[in-house]
Protein backbone atom coordinates (compact mmCIF):
# COMPACT_ATOMS: atom_id res chain seq x y z
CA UNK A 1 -5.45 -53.49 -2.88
CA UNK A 2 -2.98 -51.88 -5.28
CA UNK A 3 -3.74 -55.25 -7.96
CA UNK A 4 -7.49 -54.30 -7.50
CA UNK A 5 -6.83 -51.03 -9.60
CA UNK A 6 -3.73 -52.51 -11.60
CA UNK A 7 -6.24 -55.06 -13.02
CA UNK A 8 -9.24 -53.02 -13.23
CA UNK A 9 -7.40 -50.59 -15.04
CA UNK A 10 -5.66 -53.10 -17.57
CA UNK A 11 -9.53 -53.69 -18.32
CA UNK A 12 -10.43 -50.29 -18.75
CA UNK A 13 -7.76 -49.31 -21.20
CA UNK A 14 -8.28 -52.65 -23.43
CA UNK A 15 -11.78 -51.44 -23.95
CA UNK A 16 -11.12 -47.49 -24.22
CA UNK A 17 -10.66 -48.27 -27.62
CA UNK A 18 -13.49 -48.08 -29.73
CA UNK A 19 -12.76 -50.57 -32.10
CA UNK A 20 -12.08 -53.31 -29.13
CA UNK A 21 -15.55 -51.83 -27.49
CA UNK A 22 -17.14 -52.55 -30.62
CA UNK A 23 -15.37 -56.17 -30.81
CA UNK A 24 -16.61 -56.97 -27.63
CA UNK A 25 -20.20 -55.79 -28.39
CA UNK A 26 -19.60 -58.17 -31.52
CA UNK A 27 -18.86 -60.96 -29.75
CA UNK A 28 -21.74 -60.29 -27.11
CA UNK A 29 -24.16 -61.79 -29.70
CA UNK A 30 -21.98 -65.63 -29.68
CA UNK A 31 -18.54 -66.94 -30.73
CA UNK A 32 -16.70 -65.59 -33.79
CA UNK A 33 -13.73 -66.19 -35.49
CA UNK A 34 -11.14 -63.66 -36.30
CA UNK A 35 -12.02 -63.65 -40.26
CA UNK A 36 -15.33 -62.41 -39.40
CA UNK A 37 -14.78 -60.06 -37.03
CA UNK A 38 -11.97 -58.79 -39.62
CA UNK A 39 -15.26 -58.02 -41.88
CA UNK A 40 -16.95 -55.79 -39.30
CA UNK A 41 -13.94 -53.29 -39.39
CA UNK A 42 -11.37 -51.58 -42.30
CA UNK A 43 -8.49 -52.87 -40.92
CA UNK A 44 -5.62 -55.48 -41.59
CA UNK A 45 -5.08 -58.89 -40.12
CA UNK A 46 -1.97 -58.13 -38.11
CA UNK A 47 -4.18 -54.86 -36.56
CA UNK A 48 -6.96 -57.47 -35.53
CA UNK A 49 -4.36 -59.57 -34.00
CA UNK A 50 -2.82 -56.98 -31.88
CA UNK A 51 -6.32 -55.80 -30.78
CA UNK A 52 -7.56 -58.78 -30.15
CA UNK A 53 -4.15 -60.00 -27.85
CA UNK A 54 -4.96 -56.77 -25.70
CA UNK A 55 -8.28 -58.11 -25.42
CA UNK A 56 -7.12 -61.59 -24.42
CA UNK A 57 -4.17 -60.13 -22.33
CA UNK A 58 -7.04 -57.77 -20.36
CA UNK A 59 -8.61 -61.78 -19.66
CA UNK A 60 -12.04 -60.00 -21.37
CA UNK A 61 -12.17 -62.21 -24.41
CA UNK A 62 -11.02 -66.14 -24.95
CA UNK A 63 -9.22 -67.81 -28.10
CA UNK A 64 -9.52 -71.41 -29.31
CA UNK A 65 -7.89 -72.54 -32.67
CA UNK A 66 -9.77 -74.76 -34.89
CA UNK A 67 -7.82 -76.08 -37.50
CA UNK A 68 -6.20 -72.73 -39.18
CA UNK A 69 -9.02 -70.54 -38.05
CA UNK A 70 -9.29 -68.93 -34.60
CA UNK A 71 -12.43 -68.03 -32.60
CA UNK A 72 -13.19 -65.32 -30.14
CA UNK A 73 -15.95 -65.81 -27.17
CA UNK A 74 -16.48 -63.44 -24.25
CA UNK A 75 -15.07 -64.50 -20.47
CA UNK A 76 -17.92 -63.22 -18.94
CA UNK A 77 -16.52 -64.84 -15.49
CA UNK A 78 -14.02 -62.20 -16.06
CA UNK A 79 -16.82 -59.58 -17.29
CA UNK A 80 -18.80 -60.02 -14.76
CA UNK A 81 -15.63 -59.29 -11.86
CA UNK A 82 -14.85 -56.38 -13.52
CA UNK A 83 -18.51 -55.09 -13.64
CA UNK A 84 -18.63 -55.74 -10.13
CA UNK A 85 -15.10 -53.84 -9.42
CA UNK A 86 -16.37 -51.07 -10.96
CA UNK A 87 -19.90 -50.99 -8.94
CA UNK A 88 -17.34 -51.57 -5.72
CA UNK A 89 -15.36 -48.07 -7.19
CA UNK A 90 -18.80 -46.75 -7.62
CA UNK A 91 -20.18 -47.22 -4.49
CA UNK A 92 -20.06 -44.36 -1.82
CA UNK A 93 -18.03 -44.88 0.90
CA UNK A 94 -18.16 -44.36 4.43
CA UNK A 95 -14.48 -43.32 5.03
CA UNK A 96 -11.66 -43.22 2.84
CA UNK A 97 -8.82 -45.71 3.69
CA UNK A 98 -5.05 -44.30 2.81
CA UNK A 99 -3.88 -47.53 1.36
CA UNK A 100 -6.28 -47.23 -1.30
């Protein structure tokens, strides 16, 4: 139970960022690579990178290399588990268990 909130909140705090929130809004749309999502924002490459490993790290956002480039999609498998984690957190309960 305790990996339930270990991995919901390694979610949470990849997205509490703003700038990652807005990347994954970004890539919502369809696949990008990482020189234009670099456009959307005011930032350097290596700060793209980093955000965009936390992203991958959290399991909310896939990589593939195609030649030099990389490209960015949504793993809305992955999404989708933590939406429904957080409806599950949501939910009212019965009873509360102590293990929890």
């Amino acid at each position: 139970m305790k990996e339930f909130y270990s991995i919901t909140t390694k979610c949470l705090k990849a997205i509490a960022d703003p700038k990652r929130l807005r990347i994954i809004d970004i890539l919502s749309n369809h696949e990008r690579c990482a020189s234009d999502i670099l456009e959307e924002f005011q930032v350097t490459q290596p700060t793209l990178s980093h955000d965009m490993k936390i992203l991958s790290e959290a399991g909310l956002v896939n990589s593939r290399k195609i030649g030099k480039k990389v490209s960015y999609t949504l793993n809305h498998e992955n999404l989708n588990h933590l939406l429904a984690q957080l409806g599950d957190i949501f939910q009212p309960k019965s009873e509360i268990t102590e293990n929890a």
